[in-house]
N, C-alpha and C. Protein backbone atom coordinates (compact mmCIF):
# COMPACT_ATOMS: atom_id res chain seq x y z
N UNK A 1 0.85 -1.20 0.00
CA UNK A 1 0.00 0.00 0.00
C UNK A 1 0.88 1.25 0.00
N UNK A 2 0.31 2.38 -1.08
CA UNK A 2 1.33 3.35 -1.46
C UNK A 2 0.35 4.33 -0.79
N UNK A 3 0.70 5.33 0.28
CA UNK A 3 0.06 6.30 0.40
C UNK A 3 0.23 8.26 -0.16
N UNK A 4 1.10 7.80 -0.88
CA UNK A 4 1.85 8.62 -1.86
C UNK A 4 2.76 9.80 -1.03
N UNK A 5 2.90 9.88 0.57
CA UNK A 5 4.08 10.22 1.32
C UNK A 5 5.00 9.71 0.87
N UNK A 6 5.45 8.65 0.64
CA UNK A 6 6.72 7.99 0.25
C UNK A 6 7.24 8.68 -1.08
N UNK A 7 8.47 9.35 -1.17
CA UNK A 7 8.88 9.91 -2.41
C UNK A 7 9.69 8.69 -2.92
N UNK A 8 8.61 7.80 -4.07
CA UNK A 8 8.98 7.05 -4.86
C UNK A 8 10.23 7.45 -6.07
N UNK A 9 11.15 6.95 -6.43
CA UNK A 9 11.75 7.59 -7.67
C UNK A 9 11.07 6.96 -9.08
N UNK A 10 10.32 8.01 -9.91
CA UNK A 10 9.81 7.05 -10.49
C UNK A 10 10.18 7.03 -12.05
N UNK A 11 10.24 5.31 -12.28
CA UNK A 11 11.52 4.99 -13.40
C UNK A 11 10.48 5.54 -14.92
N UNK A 12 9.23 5.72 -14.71
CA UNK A 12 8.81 5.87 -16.24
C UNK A 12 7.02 6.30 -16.09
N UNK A 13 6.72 7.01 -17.04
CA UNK A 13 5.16 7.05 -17.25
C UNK A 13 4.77 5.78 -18.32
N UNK A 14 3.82 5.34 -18.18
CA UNK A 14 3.26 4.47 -19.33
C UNK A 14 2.01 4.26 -19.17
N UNK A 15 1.01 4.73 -20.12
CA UNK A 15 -0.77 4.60 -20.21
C UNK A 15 -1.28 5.06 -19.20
N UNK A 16 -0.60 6.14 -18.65
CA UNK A 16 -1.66 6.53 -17.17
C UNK A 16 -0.57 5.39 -16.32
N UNK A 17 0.10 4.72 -15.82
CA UNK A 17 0.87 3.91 -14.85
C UNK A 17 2.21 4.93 -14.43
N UNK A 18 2.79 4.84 -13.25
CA UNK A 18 3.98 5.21 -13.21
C UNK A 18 4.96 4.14 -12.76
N UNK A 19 5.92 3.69 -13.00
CA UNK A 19 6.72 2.49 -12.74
C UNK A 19 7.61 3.63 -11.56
N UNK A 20 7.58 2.23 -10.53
CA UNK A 20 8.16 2.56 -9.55
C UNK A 20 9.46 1.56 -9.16
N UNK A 21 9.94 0.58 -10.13
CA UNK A 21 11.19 -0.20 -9.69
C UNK A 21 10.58 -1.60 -10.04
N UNK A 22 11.75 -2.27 -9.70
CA UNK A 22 11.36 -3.84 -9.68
C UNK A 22 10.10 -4.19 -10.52
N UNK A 23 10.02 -3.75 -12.08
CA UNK A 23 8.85 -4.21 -12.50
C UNK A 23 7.55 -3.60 -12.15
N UNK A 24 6.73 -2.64 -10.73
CA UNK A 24 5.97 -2.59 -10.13
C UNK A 24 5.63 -1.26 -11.15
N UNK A 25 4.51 -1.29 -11.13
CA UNK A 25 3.65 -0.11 -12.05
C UNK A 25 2.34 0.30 -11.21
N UNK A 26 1.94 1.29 -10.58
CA UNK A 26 0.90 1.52 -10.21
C UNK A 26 -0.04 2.68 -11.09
N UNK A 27 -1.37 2.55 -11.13
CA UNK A 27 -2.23 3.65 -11.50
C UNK A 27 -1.72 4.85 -10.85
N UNK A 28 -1.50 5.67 -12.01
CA UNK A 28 -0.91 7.39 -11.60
C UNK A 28 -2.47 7.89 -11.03
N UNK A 29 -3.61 7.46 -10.79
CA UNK A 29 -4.51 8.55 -10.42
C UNK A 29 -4.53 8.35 -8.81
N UNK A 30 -4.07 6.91 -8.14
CA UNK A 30 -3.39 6.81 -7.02
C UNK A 30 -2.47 7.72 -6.12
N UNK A 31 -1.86 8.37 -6.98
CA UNK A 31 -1.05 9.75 -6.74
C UNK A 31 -1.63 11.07 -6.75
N UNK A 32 -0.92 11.81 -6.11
CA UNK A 32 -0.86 12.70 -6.19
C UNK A 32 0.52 13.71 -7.07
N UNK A 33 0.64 13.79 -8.50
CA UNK A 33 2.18 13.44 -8.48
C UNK A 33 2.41 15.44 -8.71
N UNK A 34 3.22 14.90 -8.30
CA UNK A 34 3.89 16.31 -8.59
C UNK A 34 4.81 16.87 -9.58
């Protein structure tokens, strides 16, 4: 569970997803991104 406090580094955008490492892709509307 991402509560979007955690400053993820994030490796890429793709279709609305942001990849966050190790393969893991979450829905960007989950975020708040900045």
């Amino acid at each position: 569970f991402v509560d979007g406090s955690v400053p993820y580094r994030l490796l890429g955008r793709k279709d609305g997803y942001l990849g966050i490492g190790n393969n893991a892709w979450v829905k960007e509307e989950h975020f708040d991104v900045k």
